[in-house]
PDB file of N, CA and C in Angstrom:
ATOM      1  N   UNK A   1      -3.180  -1.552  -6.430  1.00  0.00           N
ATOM      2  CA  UNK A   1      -3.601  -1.249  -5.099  1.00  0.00           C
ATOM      3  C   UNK A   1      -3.289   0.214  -4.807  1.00  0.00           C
ATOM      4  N   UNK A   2      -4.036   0.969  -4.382  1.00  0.00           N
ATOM      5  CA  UNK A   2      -4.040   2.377  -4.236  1.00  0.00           C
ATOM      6  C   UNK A   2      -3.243   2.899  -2.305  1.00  0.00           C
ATOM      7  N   UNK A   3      -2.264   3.130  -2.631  1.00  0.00           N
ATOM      8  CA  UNK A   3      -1.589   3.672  -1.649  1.00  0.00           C
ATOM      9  C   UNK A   3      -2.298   4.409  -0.388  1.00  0.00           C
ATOM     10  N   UNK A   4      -2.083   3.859   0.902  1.00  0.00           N
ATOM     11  CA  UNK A   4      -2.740   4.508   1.810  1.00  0.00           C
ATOM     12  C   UNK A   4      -1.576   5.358   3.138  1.00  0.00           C
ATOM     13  N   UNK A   5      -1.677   6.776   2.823  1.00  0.00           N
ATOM     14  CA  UNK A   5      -0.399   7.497   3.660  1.00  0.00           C
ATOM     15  C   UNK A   5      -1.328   7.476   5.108  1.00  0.00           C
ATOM     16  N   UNK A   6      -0.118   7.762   6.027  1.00  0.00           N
ATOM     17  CA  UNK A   6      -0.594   8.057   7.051  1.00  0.00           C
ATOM     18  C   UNK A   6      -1.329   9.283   7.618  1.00  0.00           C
ATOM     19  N   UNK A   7      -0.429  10.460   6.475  1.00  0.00           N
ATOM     20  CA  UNK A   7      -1.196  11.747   6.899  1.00  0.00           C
ATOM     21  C   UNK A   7      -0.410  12.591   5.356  1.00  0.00           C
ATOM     22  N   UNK A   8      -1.226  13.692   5.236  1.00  0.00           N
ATOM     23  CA  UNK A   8      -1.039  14.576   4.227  1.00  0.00           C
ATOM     24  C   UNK A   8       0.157  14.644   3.943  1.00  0.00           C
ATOM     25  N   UNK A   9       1.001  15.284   5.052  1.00  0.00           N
ATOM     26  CA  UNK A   9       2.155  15.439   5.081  1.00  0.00           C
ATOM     27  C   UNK A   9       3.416  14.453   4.841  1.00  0.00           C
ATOM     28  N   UNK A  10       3.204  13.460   5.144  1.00  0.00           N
ATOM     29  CA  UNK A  10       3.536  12.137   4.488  1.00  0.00           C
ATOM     30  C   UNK A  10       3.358  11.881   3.266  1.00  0.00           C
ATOM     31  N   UNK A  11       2.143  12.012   3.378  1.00  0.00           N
ATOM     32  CA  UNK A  11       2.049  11.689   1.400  1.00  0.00           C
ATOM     33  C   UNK A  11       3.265  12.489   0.351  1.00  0.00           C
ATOM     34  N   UNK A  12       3.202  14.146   0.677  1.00  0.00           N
ATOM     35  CA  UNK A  12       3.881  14.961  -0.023  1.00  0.00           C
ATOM     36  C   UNK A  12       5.623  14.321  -0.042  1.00  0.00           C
ATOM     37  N   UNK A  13       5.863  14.052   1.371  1.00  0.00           N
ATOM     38  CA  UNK A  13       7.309  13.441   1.733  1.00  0.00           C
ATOM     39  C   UNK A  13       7.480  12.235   1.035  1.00  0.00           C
ATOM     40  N   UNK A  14       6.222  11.341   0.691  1.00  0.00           N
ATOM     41  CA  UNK A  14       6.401   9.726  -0.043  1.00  0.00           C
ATOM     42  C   UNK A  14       6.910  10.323  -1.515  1.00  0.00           C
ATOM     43  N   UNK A  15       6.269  10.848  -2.320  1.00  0.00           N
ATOM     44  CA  UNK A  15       6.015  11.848  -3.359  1.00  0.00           C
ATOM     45  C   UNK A  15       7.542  12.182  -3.985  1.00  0.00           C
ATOM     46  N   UNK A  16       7.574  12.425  -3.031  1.00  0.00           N
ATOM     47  CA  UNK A  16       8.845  13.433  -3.363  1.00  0.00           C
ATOM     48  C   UNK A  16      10.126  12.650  -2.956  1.00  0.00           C
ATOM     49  N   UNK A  17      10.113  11.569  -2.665  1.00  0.00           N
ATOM     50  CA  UNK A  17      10.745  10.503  -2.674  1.00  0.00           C
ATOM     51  C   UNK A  17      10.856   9.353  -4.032  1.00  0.00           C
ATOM     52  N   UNK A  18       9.584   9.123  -3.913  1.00  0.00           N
ATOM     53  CA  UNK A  18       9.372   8.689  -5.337  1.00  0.00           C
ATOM     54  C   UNK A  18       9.634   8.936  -6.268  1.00  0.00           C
ATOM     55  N   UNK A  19       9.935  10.429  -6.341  1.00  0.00           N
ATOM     56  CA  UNK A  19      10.383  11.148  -7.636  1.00  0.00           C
ATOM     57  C   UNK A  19      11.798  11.178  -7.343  1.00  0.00           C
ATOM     58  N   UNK A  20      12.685  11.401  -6.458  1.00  0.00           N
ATOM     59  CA  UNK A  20      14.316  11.163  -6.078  1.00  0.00           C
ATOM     60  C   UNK A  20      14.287   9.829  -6.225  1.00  0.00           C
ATOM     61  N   UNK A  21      14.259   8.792  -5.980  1.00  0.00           N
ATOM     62  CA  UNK A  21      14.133   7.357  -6.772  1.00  0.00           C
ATOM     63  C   UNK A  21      14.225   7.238  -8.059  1.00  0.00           C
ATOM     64  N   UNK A  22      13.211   7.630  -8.956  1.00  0.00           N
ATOM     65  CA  UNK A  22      13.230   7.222  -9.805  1.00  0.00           C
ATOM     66  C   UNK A  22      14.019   8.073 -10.854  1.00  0.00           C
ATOM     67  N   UNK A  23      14.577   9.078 -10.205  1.00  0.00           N
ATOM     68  CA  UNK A  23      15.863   9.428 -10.633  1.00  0.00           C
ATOM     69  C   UNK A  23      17.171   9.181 -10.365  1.00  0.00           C
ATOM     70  N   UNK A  24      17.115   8.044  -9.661  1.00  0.00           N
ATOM     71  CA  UNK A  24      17.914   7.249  -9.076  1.00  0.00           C
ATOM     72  C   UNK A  24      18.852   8.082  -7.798  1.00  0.00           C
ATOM     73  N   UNK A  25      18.412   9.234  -6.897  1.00  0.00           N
ATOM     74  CA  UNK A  25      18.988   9.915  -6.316  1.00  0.00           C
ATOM     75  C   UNK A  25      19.121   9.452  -4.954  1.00  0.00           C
ATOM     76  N   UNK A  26      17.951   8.536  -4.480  1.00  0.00           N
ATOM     77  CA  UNK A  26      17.846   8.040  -3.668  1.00  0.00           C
ATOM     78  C   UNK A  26      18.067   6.364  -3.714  1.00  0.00           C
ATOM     79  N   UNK A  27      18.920   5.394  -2.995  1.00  0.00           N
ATOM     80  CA  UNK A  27      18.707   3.605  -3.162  1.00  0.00           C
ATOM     81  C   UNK A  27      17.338   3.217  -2.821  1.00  0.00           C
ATOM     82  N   UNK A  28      17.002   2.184  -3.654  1.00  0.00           N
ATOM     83  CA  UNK A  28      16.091   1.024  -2.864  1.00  0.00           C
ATOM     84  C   UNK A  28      15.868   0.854  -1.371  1.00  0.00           C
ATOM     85  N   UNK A  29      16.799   1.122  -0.999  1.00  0.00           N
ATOM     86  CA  UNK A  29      16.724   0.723   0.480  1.00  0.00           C
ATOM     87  C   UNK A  29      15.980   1.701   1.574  1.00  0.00           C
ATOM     88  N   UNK A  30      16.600   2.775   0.553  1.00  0.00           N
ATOM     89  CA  UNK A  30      15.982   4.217   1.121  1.00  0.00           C
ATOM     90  C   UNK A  30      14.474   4.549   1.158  1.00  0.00           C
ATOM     91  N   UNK A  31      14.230   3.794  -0.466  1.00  0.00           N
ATOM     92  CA  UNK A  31      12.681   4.046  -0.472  1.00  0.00           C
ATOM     93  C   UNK A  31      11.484   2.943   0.105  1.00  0.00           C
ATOM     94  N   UNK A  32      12.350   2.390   0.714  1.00  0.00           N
ATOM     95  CA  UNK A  32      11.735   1.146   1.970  1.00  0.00           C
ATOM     96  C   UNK A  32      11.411   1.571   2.979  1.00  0.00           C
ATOM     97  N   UNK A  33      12.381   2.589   3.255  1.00  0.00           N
ATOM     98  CA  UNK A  33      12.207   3.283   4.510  1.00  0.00           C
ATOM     99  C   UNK A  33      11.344   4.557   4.575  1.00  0.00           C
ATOM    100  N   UNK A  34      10.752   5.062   3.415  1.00  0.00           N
ATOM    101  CA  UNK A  34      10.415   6.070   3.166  1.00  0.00           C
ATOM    102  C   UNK A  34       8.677   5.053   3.239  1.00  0.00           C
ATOM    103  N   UNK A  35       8.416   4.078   2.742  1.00  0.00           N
ATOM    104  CA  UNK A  35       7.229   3.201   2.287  1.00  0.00           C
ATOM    105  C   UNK A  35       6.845   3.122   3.925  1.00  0.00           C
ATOM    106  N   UNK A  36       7.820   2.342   4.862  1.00  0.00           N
ATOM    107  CA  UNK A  36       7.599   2.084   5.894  1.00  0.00           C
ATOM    108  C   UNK A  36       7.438   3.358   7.052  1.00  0.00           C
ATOM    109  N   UNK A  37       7.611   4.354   7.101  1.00  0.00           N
ATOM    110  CA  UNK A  37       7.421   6.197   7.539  1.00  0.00           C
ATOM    111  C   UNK A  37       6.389   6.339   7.179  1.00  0.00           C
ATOM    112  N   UNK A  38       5.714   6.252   5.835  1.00  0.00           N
ATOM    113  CA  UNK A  38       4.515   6.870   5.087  1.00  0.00           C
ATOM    114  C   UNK A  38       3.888   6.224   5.064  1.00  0.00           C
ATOM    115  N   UNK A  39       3.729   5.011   4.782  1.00  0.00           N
ATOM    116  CA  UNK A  39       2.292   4.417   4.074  1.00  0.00           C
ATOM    117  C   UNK A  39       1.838   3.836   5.499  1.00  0.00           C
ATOM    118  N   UNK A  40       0.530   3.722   5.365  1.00  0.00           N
ATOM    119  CA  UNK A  40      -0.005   2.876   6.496  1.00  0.00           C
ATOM    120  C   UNK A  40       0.094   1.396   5.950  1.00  0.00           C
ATOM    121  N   UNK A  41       0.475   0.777   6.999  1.00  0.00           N
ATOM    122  CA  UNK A  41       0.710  -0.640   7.041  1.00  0.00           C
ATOM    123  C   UNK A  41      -0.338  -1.523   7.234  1.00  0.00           C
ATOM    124  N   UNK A  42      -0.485  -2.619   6.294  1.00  0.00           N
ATOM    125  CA  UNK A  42      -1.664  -3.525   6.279  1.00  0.00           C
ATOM    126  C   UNK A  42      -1.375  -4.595   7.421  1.00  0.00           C
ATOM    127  N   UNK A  43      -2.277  -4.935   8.296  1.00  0.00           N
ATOM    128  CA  UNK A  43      -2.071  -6.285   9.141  1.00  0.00           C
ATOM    129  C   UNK A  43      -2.109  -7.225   8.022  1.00  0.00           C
ATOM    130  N   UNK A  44      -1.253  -8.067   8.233  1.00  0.00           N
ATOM    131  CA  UNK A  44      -0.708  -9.142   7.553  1.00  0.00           C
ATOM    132  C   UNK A  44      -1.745 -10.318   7.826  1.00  0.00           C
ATOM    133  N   UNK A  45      -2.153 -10.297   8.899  1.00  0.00           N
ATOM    134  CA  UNK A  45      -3.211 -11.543   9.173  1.00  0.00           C
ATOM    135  C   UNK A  45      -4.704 -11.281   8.266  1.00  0.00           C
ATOM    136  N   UNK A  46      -4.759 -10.307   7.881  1.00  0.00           N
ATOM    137  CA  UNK A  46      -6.291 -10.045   7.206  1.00  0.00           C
ATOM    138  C   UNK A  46      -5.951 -10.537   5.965  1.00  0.00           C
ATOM    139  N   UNK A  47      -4.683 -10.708   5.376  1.00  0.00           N
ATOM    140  CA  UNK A  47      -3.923 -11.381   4.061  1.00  0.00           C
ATOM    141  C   UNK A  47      -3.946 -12.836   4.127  1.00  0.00           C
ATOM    142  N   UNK A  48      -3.543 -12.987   5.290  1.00  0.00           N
ATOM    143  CA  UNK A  48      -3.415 -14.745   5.036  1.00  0.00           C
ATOM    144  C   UNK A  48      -4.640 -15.135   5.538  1.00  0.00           C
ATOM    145  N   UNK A  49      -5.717 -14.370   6.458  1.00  0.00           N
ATOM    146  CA  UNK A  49      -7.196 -14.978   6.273  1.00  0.00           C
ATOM    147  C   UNK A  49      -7.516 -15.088   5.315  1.00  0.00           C
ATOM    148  N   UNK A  50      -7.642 -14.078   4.385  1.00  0.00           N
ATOM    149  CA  UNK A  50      -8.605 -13.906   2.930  1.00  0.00           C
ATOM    150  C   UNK A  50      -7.964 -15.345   2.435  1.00  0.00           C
ATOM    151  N   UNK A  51      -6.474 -15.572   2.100  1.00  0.00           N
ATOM    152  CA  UNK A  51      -6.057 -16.469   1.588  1.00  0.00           C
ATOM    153  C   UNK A  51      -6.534 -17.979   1.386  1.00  0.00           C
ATOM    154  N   UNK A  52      -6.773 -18.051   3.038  1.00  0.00           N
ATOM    155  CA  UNK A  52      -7.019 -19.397   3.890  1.00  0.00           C
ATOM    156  C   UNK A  52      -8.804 -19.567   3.672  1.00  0.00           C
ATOM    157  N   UNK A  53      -9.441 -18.856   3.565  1.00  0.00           N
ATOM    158  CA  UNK A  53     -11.119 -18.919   3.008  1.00  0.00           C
ATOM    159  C   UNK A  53     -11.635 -19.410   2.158  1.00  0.00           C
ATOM    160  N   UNK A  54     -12.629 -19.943   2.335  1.00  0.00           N
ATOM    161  CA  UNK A  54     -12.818 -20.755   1.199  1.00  0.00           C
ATOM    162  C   UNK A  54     -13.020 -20.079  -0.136  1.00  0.00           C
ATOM    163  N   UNK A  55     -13.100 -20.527  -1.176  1.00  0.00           N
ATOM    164  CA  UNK A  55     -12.696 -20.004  -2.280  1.00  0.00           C
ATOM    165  C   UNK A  55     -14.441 -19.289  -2.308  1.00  0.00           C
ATOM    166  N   UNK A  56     -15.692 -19.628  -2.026  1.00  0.00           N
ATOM    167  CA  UNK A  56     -16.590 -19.358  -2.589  1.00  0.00           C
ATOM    168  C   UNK A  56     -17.202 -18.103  -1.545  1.00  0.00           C
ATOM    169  N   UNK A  57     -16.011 -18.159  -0.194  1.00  0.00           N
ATOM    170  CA  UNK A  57     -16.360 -16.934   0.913  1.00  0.00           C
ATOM    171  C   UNK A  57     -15.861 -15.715   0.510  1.00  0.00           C
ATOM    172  N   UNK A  58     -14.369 -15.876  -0.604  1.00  0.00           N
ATOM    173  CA  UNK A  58     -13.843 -15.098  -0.894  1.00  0.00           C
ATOM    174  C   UNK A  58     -14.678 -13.877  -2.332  1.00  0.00           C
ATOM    175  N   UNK A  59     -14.042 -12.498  -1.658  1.00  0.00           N
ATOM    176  CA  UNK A  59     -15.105 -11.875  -2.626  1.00  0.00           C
ATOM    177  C   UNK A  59     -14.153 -11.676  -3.887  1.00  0.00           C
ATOM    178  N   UNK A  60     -14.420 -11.276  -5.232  1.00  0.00           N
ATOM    179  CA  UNK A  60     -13.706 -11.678  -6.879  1.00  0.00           C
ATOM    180  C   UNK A  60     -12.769  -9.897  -6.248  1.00  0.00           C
ATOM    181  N   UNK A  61     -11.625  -9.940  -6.892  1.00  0.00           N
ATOM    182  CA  UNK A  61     -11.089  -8.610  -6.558  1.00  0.00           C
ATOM    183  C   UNK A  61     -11.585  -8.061  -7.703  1.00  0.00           C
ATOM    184  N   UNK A  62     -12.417  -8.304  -8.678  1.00  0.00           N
ATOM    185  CA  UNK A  62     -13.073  -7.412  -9.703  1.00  0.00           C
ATOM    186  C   UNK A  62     -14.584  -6.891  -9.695  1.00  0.00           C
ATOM    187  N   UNK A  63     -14.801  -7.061  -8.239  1.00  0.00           N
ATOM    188  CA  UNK A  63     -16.366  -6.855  -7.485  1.00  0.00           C
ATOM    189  C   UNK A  63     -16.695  -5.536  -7.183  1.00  0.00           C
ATOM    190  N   UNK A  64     -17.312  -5.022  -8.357  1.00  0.00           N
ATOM    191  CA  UNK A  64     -17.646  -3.196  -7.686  1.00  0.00           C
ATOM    192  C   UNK A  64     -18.920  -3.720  -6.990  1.00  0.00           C
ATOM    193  N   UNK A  65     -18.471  -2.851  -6.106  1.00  0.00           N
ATOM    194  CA  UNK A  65     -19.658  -2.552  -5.084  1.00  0.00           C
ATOM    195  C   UNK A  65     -20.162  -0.722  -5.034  1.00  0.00           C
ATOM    196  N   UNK A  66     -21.397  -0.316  -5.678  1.00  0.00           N
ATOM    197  CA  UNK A  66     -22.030   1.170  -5.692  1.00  0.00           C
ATOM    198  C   UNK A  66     -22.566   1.310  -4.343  1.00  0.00           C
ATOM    199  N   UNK A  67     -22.592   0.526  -3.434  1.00  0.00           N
ATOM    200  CA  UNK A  67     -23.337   0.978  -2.014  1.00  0.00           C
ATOM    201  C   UNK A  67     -24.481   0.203  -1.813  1.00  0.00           C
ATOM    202  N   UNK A  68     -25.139  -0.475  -2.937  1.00  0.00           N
ATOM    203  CA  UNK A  68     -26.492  -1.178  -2.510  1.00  0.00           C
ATOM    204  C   UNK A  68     -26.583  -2.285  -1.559  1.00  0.00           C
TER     205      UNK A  68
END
């Protein structure tokens, strides 16, 4: 799933977090808080709709769509 920031400037701040993480400079906990600052947040109800649909409403998550 491809990460969605809130704004440029965020992104660079997620970034650069990510990289203090995984140098272990920063905790887990930290980079929760850094996820929850930066990324835009999915409504949770558009998750458990898709879920709750019938299987044949639901679209394949391997469905390119070119625009037609």
């Amino acid at each position: 799933m491809k990460k969605k920031y809130q704004s440029e400037a965020l992104m660079v701040n997620h970034q650069s977090a990510e990289s203090l993480f995984r140098l272990g400079e920063i905790s887990e906990a930290e980079m929760k808080e850094y996820d929850e600052m930066c990324l835009v947040q999915e409504p949770e109800e558009s998750y458990h709709a898709e879920l709750s649909a019938e299987p044949e409403q639901r679209q394949s998550p391997l469905t390119l769509s070119f625009g037609n």
